[in-house]
PDB file of N, CA and C in Angstrom:
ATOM      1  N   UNK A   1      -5.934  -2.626 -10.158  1.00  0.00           N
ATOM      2  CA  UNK A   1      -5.478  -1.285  -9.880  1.00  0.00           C
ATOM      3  C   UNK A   1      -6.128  -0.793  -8.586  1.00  0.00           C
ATOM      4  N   UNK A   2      -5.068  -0.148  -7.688  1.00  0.00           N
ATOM      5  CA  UNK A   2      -5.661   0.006  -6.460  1.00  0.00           C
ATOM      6  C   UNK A   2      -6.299   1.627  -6.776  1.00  0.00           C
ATOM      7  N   UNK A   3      -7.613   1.282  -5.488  1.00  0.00           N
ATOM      8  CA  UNK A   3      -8.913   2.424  -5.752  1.00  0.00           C
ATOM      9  C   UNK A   3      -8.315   3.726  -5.317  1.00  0.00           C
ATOM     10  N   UNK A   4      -8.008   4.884  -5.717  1.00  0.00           N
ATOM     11  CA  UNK A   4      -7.958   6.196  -5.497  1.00  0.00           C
ATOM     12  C   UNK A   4      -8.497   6.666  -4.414  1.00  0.00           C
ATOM     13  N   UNK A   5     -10.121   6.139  -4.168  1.00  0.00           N
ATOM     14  CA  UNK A   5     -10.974   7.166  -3.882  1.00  0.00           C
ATOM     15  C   UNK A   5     -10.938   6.512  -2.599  1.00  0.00           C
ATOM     16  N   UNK A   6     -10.311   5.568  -2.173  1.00  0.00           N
ATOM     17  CA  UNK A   6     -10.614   4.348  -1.047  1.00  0.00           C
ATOM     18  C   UNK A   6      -9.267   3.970  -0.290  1.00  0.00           C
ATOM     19  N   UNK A   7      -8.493   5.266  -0.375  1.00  0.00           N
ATOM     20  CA  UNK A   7      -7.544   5.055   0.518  1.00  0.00           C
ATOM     21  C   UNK A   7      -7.445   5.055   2.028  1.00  0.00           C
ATOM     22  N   UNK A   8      -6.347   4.105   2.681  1.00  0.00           N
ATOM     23  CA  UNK A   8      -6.642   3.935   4.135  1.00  0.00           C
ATOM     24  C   UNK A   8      -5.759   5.474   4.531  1.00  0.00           C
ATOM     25  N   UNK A   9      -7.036   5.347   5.589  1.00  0.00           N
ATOM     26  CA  UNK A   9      -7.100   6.439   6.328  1.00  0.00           C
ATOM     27  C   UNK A   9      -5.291   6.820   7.150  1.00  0.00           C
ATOM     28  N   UNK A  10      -4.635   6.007   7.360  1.00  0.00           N
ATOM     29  CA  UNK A  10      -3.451   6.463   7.768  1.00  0.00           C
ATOM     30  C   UNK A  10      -2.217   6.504   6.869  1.00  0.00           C
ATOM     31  N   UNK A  11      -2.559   6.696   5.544  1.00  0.00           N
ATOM     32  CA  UNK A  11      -1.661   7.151   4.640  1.00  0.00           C
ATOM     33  C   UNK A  11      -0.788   7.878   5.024  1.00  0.00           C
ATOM     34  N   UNK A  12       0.724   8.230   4.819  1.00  0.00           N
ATOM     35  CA  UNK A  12       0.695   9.543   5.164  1.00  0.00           C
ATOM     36  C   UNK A  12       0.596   9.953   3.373  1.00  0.00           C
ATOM     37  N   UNK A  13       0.784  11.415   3.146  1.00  0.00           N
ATOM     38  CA  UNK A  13       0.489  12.283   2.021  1.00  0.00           C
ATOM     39  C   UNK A  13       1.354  12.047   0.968  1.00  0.00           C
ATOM     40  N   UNK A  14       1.503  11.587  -0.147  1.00  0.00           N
ATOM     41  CA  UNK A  14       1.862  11.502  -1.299  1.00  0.00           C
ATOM     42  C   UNK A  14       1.150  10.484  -2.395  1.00  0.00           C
ATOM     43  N   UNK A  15       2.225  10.189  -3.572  1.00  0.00           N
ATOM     44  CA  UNK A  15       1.617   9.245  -4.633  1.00  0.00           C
ATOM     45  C   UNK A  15       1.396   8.221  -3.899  1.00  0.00           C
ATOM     46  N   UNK A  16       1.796   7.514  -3.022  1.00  0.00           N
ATOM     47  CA  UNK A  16       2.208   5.555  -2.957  1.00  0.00           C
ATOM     48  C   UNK A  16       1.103   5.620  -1.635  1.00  0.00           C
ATOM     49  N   UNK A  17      -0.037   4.895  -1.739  1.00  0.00           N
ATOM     50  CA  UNK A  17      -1.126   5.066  -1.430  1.00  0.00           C
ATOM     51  C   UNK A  17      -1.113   3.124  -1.354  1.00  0.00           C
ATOM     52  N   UNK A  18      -1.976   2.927   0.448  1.00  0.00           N
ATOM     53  CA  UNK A  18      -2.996   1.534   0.311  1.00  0.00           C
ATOM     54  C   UNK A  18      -4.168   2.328   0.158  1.00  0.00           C
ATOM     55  N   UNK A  19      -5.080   0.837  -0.142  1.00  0.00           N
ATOM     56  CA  UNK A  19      -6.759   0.745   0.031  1.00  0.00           C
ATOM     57  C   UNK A  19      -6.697   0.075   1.506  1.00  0.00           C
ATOM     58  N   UNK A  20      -8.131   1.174   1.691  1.00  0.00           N
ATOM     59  CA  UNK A  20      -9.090   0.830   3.140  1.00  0.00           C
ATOM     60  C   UNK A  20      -9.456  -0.458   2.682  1.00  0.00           C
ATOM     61  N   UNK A  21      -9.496  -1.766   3.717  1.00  0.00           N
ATOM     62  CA  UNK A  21     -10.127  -2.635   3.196  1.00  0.00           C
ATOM     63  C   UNK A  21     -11.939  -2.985   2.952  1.00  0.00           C
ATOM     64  N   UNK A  22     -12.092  -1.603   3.392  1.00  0.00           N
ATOM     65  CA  UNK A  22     -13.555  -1.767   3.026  1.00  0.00           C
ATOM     66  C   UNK A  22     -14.074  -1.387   1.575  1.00  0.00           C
ATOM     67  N   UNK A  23     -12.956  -1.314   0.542  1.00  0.00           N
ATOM     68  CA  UNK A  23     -13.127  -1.330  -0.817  1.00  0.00           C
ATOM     69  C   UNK A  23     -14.699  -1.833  -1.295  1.00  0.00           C
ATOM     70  N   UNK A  24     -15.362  -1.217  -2.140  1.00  0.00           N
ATOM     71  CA  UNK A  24     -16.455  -2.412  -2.259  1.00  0.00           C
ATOM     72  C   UNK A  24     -15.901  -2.794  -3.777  1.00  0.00           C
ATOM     73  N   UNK A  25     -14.707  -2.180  -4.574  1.00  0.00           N
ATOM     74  CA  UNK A  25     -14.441  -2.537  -6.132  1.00  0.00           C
ATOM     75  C   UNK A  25     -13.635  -4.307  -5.361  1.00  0.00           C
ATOM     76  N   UNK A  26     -13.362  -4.619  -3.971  1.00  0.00           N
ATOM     77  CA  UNK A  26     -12.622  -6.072  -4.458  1.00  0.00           C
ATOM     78  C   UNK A  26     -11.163  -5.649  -4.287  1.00  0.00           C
ATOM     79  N   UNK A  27     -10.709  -4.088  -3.988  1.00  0.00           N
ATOM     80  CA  UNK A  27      -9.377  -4.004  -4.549  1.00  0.00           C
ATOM     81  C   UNK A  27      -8.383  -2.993  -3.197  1.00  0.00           C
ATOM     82  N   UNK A  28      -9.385  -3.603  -1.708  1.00  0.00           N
ATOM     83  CA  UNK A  28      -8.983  -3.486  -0.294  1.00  0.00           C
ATOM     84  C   UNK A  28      -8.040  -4.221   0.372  1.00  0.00           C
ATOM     85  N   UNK A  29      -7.445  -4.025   0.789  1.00  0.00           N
ATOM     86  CA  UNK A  29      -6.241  -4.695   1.861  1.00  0.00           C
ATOM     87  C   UNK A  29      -6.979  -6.053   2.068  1.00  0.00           C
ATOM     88  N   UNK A  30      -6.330  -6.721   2.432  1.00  0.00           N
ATOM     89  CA  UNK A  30      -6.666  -7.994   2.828  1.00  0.00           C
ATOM     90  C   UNK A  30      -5.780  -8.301   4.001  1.00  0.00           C
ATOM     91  N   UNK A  31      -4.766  -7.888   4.514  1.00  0.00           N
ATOM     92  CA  UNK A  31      -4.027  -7.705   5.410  1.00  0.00           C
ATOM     93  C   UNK A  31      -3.052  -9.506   5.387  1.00  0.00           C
ATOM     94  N   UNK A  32      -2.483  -9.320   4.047  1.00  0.00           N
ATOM     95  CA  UNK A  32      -1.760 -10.572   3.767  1.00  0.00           C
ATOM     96  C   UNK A  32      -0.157 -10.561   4.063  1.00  0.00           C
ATOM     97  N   UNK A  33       0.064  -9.472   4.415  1.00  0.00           N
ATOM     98  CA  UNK A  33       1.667  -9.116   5.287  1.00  0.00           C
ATOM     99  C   UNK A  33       2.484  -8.738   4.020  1.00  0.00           C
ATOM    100  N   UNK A  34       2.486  -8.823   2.944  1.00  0.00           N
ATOM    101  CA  UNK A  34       2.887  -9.064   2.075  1.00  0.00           C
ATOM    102  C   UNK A  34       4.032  -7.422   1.814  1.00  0.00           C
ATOM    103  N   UNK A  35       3.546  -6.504   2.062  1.00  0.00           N
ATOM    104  CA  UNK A  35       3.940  -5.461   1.637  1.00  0.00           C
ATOM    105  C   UNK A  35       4.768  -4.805   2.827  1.00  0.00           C
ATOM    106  N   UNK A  36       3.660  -5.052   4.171  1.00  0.00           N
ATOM    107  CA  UNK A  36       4.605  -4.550   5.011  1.00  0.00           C
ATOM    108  C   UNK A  36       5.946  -5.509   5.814  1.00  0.00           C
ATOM    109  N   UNK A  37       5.976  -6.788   4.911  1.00  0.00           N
ATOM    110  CA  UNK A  37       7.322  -7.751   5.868  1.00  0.00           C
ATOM    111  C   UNK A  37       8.071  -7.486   4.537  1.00  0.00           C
ATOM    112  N   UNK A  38       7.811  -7.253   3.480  1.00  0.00           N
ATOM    113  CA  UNK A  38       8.927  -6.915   2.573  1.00  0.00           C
ATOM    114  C   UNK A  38       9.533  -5.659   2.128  1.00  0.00           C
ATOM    115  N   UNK A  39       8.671  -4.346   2.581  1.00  0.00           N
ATOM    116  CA  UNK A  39       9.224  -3.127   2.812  1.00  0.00           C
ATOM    117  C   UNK A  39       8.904  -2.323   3.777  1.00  0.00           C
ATOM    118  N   UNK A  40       9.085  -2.771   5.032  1.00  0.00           N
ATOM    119  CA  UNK A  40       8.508  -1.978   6.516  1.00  0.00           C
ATOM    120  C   UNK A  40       8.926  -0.941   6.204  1.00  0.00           C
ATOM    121  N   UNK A  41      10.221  -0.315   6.222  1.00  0.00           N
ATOM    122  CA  UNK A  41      10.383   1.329   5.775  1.00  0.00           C
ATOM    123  C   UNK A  41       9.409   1.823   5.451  1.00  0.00           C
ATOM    124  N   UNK A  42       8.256   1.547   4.256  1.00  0.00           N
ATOM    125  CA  UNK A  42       7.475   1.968   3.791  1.00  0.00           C
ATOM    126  C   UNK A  42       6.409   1.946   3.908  1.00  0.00           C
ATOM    127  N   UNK A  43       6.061   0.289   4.558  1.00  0.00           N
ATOM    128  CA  UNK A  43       4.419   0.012   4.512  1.00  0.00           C
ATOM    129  C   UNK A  43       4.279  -0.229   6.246  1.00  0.00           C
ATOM    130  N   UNK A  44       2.943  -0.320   6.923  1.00  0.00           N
ATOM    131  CA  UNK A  44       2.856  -0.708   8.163  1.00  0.00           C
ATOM    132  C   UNK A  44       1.292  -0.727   8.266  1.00  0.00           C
ATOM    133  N   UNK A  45       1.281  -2.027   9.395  1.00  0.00           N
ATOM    134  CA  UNK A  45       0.166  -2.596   9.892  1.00  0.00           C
ATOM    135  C   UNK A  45      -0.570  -2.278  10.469  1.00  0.00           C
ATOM    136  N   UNK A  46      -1.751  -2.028  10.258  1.00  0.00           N
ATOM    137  CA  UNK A  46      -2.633  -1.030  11.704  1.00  0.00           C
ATOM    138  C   UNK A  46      -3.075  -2.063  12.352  1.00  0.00           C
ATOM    139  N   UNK A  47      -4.167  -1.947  13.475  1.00  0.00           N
ATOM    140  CA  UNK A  47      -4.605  -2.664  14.638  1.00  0.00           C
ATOM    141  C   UNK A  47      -4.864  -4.056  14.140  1.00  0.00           C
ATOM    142  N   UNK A  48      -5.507  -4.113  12.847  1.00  0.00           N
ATOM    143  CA  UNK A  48      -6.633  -5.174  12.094  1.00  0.00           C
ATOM    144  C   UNK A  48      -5.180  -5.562  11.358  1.00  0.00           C
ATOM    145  N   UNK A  49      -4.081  -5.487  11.182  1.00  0.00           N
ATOM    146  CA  UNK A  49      -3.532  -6.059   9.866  1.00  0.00           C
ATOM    147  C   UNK A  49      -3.724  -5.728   8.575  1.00  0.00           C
ATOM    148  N   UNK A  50      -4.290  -4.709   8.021  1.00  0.00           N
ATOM    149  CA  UNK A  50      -4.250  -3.889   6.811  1.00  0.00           C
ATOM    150  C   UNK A  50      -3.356  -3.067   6.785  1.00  0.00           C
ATOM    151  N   UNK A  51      -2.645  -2.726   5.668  1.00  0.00           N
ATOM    152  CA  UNK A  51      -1.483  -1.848   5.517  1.00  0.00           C
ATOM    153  C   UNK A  51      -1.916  -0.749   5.070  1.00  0.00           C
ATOM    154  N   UNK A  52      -0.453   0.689   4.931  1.00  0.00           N
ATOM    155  CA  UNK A  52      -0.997   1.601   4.996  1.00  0.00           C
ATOM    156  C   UNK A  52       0.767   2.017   4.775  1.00  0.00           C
ATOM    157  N   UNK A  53       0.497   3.452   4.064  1.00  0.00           N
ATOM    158  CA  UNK A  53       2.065   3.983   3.596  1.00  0.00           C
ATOM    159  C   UNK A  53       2.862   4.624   4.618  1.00  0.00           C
ATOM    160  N   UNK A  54       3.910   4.582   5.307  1.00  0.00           N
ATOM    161  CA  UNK A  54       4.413   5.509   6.292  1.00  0.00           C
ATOM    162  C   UNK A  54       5.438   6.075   5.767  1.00  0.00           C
ATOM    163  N   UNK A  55       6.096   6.081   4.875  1.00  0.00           N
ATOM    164  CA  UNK A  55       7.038   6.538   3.982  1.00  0.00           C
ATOM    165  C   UNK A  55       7.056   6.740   2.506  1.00  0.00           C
ATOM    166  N   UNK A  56       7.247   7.744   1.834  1.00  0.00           N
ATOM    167  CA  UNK A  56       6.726   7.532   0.678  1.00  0.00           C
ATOM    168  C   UNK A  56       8.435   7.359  -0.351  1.00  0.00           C
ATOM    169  N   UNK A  57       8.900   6.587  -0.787  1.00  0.00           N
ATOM    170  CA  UNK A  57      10.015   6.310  -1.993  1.00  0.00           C
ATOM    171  C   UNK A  57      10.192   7.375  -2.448  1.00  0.00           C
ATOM    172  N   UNK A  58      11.635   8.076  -2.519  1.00  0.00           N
ATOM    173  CA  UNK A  58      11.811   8.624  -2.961  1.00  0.00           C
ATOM    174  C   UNK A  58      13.511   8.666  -4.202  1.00  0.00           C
ATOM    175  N   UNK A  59      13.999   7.338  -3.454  1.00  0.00           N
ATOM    176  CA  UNK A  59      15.366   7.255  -4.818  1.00  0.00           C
ATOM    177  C   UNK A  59      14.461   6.003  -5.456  1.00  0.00           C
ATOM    178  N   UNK A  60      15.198   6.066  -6.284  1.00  0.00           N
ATOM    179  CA  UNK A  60      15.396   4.903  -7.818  1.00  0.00           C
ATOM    180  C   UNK A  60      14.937   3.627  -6.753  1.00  0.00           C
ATOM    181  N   UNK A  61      15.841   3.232  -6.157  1.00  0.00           N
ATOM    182  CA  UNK A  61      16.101   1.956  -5.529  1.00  0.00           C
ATOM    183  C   UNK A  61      14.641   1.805  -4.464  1.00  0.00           C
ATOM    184  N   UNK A  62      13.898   2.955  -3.946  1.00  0.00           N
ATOM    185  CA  UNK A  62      13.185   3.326  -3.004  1.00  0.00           C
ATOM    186  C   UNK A  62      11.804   2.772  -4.114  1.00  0.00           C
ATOM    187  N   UNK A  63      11.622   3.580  -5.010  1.00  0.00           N
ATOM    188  CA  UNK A  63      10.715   3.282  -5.903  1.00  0.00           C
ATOM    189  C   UNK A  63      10.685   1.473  -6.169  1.00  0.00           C
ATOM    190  N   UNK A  64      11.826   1.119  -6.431  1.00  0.00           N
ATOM    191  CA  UNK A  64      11.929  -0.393  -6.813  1.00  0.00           C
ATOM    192  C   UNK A  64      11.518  -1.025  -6.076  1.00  0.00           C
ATOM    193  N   UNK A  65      11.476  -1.373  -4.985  1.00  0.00           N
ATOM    194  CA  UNK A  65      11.451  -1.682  -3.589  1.00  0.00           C
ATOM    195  C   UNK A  65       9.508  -1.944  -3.586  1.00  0.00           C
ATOM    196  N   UNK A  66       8.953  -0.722  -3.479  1.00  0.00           N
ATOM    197  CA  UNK A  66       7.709  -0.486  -3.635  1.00  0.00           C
ATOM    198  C   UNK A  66       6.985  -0.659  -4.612  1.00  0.00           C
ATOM    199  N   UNK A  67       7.485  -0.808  -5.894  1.00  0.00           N
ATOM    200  CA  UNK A  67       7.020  -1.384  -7.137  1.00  0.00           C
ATOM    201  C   UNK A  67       7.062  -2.818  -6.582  1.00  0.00           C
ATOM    202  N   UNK A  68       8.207  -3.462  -6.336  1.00  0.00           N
ATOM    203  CA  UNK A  68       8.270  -4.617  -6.141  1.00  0.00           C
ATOM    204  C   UNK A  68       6.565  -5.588  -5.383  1.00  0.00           C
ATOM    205  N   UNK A  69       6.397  -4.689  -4.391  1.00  0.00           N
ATOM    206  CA  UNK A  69       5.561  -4.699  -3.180  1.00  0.00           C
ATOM    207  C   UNK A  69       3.875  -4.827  -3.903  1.00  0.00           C
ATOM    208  N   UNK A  70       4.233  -3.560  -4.807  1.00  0.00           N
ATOM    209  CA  UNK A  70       2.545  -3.576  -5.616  1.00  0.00           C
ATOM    210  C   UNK A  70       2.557  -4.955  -6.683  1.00  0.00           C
ATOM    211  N   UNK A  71       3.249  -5.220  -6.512  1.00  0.00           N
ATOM    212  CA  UNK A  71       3.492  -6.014  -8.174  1.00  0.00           C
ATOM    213  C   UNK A  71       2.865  -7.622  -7.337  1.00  0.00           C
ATOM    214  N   UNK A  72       3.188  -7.348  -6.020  1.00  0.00           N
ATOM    215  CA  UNK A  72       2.932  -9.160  -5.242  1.00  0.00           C
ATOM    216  C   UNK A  72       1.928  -9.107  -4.736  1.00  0.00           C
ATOM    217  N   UNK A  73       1.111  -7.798  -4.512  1.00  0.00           N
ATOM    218  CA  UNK A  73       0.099  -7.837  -3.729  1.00  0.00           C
ATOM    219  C   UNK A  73      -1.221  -8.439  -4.696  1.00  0.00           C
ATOM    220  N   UNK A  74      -1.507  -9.418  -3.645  1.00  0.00           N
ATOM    221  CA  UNK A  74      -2.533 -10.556  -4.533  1.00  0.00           C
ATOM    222  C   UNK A  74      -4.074  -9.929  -4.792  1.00  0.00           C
ATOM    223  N   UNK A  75      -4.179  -8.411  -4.094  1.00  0.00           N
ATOM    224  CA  UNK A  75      -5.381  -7.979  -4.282  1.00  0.00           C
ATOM    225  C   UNK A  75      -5.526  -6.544  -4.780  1.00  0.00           C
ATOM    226  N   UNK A  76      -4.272  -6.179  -5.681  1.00  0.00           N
ATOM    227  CA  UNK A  76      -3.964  -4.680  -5.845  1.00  0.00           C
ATOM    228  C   UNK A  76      -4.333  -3.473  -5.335  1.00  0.00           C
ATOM    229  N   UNK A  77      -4.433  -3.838  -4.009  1.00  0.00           N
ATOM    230  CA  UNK A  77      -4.120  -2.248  -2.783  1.00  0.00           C
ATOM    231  C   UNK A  77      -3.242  -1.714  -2.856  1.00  0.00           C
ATOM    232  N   UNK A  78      -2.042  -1.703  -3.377  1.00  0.00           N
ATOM    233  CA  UNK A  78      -1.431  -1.072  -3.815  1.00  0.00           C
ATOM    234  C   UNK A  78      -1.194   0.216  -4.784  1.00  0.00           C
ATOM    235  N   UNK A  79      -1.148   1.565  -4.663  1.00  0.00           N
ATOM    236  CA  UNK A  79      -1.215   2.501  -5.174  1.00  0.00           C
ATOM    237  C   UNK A  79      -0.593   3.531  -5.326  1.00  0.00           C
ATOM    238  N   UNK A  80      -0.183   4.103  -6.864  1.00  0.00           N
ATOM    239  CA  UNK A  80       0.699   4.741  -7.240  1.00  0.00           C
ATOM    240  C   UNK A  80       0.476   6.124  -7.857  1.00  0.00           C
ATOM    241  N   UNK A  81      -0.062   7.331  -7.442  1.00  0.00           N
ATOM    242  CA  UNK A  81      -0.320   8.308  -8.522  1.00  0.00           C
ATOM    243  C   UNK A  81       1.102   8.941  -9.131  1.00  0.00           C
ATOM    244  N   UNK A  82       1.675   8.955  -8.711  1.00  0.00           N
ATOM    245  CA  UNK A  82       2.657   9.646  -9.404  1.00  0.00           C
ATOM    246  C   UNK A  82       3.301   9.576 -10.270  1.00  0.00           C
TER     247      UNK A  82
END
């Protein structure tokens, strides 16, 4: 479960949240492409290759998409409050 308290700094504002990879729980970006080559709409790469939300889902299909994304990420940076 990705960390709440350890989100990357260029989030923009809503539920669908990465981790900074300086996590110390283990549960930081790893910058494995994974999220942002399968939903760029949503996710994007900063300087280092860690991802980060630029869009936040908002239909059915939008949500799926981004579920999809958390569900592959091999180090659960991926994050959902809503």
């Amino acid at each position: 479960m990705a960390n709440k308290d350890m989100k990357h700094e260029k989030n923009i504002a809503g539920a669908w949240y990465c981790t900074d990879p300086d996590d110390d729980n283990g549960e930081g970006c790893i910058a494995c492409n994974v999220c942002y080559t399968g939903a760029p709409e949503f996710f994007a790469e900063d300087e280092d290759g860690n991802a980060y939300v630029i869009k936040q889902p908002s239909t059915d299909e939008e949500v799926e998409l981004c579920v999809e994304q958390m569900e592959a990420c091999p180090v659960a940076s991926i994050g959902d409050d809503g």
